[in-house]
N, C-alpha and C. Protein backbone atom coordinates (compact mmCIF):
# COMPACT_ATOMS: atom_id res chain seq x y z
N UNK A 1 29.10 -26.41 5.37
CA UNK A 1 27.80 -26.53 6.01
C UNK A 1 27.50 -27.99 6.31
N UNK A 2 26.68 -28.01 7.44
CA UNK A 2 26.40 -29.35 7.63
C UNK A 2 25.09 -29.94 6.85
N UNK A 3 24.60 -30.84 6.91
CA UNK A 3 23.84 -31.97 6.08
C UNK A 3 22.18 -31.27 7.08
N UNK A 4 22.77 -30.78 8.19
CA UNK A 4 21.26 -30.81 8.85
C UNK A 4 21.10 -29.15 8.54
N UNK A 5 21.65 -28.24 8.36
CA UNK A 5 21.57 -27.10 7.70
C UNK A 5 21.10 -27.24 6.22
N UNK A 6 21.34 -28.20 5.53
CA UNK A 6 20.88 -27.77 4.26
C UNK A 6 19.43 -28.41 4.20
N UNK A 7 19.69 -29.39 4.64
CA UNK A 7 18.17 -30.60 5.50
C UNK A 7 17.16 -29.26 5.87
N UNK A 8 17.40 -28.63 6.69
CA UNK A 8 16.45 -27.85 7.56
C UNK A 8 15.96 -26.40 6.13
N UNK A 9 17.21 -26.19 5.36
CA UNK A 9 16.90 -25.13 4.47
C UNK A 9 15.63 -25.20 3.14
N UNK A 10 16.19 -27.10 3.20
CA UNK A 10 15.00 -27.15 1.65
C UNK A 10 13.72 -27.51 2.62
N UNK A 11 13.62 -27.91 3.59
CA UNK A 11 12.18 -28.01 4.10
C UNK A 11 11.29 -26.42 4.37
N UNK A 12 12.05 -25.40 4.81
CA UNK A 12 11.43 -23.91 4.49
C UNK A 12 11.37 -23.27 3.13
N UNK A 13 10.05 -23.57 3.14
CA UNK A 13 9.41 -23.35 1.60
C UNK A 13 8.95 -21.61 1.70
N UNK A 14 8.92 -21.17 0.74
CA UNK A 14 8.51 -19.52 0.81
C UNK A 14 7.68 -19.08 -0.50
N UNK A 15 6.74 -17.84 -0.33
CA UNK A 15 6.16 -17.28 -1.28
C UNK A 15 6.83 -16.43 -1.81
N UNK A 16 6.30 -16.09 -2.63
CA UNK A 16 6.57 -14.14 -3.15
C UNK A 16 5.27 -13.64 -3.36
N UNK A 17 5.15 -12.34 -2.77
CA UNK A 17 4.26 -11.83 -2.78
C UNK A 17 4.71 -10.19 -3.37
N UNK A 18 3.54 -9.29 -4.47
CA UNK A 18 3.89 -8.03 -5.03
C UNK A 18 3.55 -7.42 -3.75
N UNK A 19 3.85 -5.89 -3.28
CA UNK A 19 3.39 -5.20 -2.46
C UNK A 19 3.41 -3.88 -2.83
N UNK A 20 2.29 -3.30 -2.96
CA UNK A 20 2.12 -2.02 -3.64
C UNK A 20 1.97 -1.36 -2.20
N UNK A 21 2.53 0.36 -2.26
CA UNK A 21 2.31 1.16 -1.09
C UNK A 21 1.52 2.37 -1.67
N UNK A 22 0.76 2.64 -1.00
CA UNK A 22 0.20 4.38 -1.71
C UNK A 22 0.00 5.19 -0.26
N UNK A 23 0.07 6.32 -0.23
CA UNK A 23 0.09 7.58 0.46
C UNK A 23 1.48 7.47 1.53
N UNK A 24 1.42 8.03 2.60
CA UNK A 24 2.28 7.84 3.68
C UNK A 24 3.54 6.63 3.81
N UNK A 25 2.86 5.57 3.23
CA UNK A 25 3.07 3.57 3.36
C UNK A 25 4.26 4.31 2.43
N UNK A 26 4.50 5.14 1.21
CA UNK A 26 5.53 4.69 0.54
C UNK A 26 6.79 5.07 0.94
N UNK A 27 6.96 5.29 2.22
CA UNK A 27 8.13 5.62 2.83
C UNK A 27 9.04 4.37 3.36
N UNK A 28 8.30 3.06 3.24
CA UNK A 28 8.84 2.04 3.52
C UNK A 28 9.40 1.31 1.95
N UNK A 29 8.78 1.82 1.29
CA UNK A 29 9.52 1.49 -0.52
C UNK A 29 10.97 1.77 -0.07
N UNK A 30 11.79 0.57 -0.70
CA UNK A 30 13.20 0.79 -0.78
C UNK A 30 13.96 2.25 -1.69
N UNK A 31 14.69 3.11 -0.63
CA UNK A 31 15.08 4.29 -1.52
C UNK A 31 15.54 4.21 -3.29
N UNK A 32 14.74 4.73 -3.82
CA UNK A 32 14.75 5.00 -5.07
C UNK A 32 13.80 4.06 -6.00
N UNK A 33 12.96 3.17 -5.43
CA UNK A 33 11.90 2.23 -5.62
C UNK A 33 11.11 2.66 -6.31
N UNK A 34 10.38 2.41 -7.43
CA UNK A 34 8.70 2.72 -7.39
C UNK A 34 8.03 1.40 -8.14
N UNK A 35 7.01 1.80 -7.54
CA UNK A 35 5.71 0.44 -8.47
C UNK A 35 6.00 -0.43 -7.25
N UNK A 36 5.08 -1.30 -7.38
CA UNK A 36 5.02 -2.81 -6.57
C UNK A 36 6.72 -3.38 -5.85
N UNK A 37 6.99 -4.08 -5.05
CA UNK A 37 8.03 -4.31 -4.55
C UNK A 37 7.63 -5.97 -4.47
N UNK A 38 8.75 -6.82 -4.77
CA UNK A 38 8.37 -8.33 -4.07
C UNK A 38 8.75 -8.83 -3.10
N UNK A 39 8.83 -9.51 -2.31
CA UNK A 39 9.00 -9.42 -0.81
C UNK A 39 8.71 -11.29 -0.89
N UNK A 40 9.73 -11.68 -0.23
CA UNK A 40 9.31 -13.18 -0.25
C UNK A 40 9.71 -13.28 1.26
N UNK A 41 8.14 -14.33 1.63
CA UNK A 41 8.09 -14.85 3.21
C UNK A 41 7.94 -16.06 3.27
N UNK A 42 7.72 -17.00 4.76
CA UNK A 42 7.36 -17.94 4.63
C UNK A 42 6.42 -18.36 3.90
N UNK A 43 6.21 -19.66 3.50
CA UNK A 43 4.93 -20.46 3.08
C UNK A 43 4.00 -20.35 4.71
N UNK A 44 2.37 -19.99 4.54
CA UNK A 44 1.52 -19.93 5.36
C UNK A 44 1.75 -18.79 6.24
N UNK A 45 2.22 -17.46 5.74
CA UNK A 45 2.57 -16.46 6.12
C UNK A 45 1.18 -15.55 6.14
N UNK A 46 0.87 -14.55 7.11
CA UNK A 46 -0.43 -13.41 6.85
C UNK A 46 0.31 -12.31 6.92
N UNK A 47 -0.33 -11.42 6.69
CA UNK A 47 -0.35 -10.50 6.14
C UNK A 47 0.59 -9.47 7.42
N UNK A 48 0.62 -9.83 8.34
CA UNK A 48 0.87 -9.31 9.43
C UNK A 48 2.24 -10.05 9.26
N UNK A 49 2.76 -11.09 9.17
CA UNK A 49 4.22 -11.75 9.06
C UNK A 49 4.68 -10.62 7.87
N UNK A 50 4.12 -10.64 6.71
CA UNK A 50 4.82 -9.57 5.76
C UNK A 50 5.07 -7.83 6.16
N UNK A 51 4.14 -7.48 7.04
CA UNK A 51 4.29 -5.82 7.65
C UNK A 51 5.28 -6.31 8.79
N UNK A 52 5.80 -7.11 9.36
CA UNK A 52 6.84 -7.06 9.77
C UNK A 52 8.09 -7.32 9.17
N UNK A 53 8.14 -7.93 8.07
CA UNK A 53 9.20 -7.85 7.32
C UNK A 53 9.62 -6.96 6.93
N UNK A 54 8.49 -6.01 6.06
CA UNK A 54 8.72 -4.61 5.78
C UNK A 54 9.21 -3.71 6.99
N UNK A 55 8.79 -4.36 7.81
CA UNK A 55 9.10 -2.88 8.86
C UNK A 55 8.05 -2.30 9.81
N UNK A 56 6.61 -2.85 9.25
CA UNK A 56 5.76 -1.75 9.66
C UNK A 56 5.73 -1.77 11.31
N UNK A 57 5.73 -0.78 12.28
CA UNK A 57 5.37 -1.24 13.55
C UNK A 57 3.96 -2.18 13.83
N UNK A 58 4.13 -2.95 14.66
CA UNK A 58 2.81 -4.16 15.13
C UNK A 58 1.37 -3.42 15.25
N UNK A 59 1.65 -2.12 15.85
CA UNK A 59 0.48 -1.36 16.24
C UNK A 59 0.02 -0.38 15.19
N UNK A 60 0.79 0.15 14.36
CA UNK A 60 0.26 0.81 13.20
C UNK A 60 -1.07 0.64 12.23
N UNK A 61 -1.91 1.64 12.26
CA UNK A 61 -2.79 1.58 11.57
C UNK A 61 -2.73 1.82 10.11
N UNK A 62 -2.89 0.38 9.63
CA UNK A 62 -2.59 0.09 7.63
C UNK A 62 -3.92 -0.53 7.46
N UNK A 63 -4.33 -0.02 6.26
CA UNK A 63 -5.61 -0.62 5.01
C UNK A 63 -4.85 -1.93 4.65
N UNK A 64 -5.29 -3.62 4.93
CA UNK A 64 -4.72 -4.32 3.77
C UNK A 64 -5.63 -4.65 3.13
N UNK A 65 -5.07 -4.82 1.46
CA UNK A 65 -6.18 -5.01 0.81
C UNK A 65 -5.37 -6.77 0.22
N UNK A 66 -5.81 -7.90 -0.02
CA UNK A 66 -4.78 -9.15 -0.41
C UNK A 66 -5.91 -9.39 -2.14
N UNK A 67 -5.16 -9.46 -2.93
CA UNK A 67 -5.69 -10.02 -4.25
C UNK A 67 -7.05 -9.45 -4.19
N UNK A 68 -7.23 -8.01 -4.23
CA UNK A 68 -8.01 -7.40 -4.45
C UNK A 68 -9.27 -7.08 -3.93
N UNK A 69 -9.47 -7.94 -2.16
CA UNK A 69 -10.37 -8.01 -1.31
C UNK A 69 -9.66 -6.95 -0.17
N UNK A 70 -9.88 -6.42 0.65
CA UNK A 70 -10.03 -6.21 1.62
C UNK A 70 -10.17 -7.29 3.06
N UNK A 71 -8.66 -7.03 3.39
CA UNK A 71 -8.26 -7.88 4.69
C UNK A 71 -8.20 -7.15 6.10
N UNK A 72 -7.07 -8.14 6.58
CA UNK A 72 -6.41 -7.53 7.92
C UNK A 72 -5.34 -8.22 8.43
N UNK A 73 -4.69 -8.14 9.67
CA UNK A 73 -3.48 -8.53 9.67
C UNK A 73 -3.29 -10.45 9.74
N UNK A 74 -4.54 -10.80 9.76
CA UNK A 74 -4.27 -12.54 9.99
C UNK A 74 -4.81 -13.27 9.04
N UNK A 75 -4.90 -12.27 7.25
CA UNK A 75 -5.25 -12.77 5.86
C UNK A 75 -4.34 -13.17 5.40
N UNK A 76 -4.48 -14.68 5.22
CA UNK A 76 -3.10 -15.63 4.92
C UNK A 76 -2.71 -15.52 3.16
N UNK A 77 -1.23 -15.56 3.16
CA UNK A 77 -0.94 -14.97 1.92
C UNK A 77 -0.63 -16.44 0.75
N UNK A 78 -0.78 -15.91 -0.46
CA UNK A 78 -0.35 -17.09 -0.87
C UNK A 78 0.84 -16.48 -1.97
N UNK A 79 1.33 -17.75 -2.68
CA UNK A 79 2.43 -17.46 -3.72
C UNK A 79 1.81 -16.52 -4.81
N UNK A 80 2.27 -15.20 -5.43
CA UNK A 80 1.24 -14.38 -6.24
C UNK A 80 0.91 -13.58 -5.79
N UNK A 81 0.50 -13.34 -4.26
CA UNK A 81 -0.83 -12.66 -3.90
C UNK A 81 0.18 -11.33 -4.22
N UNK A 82 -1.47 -10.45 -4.47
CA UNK A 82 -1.04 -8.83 -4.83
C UNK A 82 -1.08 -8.16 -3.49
N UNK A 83 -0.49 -7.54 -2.91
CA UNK A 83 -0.99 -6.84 -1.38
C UNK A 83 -1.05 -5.37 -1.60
N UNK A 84 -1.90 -4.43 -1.20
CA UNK A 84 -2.02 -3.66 -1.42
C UNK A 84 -1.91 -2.82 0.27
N UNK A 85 -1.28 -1.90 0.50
CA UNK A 85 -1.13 -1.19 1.62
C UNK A 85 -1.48 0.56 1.72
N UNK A 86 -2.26 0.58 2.70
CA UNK A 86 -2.94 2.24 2.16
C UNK A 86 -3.02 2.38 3.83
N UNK A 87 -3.05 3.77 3.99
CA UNK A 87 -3.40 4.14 5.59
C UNK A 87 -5.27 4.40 5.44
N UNK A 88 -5.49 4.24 6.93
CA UNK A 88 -6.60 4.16 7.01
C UNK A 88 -7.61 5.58 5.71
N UNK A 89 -8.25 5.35 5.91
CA UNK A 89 -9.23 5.84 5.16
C UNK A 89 -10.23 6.80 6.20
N UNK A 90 -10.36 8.23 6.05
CA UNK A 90 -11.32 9.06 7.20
C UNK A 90 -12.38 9.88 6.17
N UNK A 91 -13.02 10.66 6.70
CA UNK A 91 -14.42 11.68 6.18
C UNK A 91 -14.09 11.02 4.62
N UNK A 92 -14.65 11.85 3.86
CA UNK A 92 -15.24 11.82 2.42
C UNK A 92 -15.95 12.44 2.18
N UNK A 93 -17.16 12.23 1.25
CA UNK A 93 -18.16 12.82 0.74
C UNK A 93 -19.13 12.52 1.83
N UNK A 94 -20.11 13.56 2.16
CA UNK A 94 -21.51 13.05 2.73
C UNK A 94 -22.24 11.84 1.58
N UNK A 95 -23.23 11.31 2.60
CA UNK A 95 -23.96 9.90 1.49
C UNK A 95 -24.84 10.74 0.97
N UNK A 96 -25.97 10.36 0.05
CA UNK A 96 -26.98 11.00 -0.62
C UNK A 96 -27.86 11.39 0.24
N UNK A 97 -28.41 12.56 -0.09
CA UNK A 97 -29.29 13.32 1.19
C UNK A 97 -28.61 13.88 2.33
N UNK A 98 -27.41 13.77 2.73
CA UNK A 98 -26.83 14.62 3.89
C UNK A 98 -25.61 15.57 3.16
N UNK A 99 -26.17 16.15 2.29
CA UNK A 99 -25.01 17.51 1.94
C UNK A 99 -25.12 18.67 2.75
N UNK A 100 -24.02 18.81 3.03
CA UNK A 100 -24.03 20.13 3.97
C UNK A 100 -23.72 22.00 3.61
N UNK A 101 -23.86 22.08 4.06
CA UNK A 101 -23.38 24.12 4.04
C UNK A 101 -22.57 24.32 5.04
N UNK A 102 -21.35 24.90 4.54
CA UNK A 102 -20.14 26.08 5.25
C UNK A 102 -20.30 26.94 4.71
N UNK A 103 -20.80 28.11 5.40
CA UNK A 103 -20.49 29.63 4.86
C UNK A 103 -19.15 29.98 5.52
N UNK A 104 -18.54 30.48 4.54
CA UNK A 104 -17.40 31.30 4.92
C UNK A 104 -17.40 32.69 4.26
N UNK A 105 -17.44 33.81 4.90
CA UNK A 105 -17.95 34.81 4.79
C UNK A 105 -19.17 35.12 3.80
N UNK A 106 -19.95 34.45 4.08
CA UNK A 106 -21.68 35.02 3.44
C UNK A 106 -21.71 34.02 2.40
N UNK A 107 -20.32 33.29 1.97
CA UNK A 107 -20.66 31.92 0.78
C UNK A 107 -20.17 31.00 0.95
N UNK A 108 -20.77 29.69 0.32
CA UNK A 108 -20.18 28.49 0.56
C UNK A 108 -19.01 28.34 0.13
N UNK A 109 -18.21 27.45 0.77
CA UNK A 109 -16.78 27.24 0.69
C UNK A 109 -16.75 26.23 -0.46
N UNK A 110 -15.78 26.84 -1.40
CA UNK A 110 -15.06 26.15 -2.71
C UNK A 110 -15.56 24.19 -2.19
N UNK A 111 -16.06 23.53 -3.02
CA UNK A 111 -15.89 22.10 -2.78
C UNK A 111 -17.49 21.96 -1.68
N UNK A 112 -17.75 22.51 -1.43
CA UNK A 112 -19.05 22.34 -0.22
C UNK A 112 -20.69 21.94 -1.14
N UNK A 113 -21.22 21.30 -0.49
CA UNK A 113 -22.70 21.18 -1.56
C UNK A 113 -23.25 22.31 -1.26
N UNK A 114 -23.90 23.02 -2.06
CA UNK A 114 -24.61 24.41 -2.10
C UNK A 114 -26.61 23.92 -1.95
N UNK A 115 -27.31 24.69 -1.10
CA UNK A 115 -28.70 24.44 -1.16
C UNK A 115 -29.29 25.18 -2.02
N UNK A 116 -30.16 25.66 -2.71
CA UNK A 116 -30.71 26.66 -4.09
C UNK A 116 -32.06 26.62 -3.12
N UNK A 117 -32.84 26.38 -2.08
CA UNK A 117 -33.90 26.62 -1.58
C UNK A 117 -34.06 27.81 -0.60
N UNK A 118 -34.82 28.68 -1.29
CA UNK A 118 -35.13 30.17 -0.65
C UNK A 118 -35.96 30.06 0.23
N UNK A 119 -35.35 30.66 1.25
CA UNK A 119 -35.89 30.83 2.72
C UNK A 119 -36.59 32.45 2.72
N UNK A 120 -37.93 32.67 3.51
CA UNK A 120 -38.61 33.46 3.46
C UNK A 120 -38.11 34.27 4.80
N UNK A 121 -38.03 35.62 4.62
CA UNK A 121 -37.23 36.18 6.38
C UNK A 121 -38.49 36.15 7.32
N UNK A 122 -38.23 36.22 8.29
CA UNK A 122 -39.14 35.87 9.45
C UNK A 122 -40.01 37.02 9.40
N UNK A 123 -41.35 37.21 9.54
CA UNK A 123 -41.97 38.39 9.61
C UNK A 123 -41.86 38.86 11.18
């Protein structure tokens, strides 16, 4: 090797960063993987330089979460950082005061908020 190859090698400095996957995301875990993975990138790398390392496509919709905040793809990483990767997040629970009713055949459906207020039939 030459002098300007090894020159050019110690000036690229790099992190390590843990990367945890949960739901769908753990299909990018290395086969037979589990728990956190470490993944080392450049120094001044985001979060978006590391989902391409992994693999993820550019356009894919991922949750990042970096050292326990809630990011996105241009949250700059540091040496340590924990990354956390989850697919988006949809419905849930209604908020307080908007519980709803599904009847499915004459009763509410398993998991549904139930109302206990008796309605009078129409005269």
């Amino acid at each position: 090797m030459s002098r300007n190859s090894d020159s050019t090698r110690a000036e690229t400095r790099t992190i390590t960063v843990a990367v945890t996957f949960f739901a769908d995301l753990r299909r990018f875990l290395p086969r037979g993987a589990e728990g956190p993975q470490r993944y080392t990138v450049p120094e001044g790398a985001t979060a978006a330089d590391l989902l391409a390392a992994i693999g993820v496509e550019p356009g894919a919709e991922v949750t990042i979460a970096v050292d326990g905040e809630l990011g996105n793809r241009e949250t700059p990483l540091r040496d340590g950082s924990d990354v956390m990767l989850l697919n988006p997040m949809e419905g849930g629970a209604a908020a307080a005061g908007e519980a709803t009713i599904q009847n499915i055949g004459g009763a509410a459906a398993v998991g549904e908020a139930t109302s206990k207020t008796a309605r009078r039939p129409p005269r």
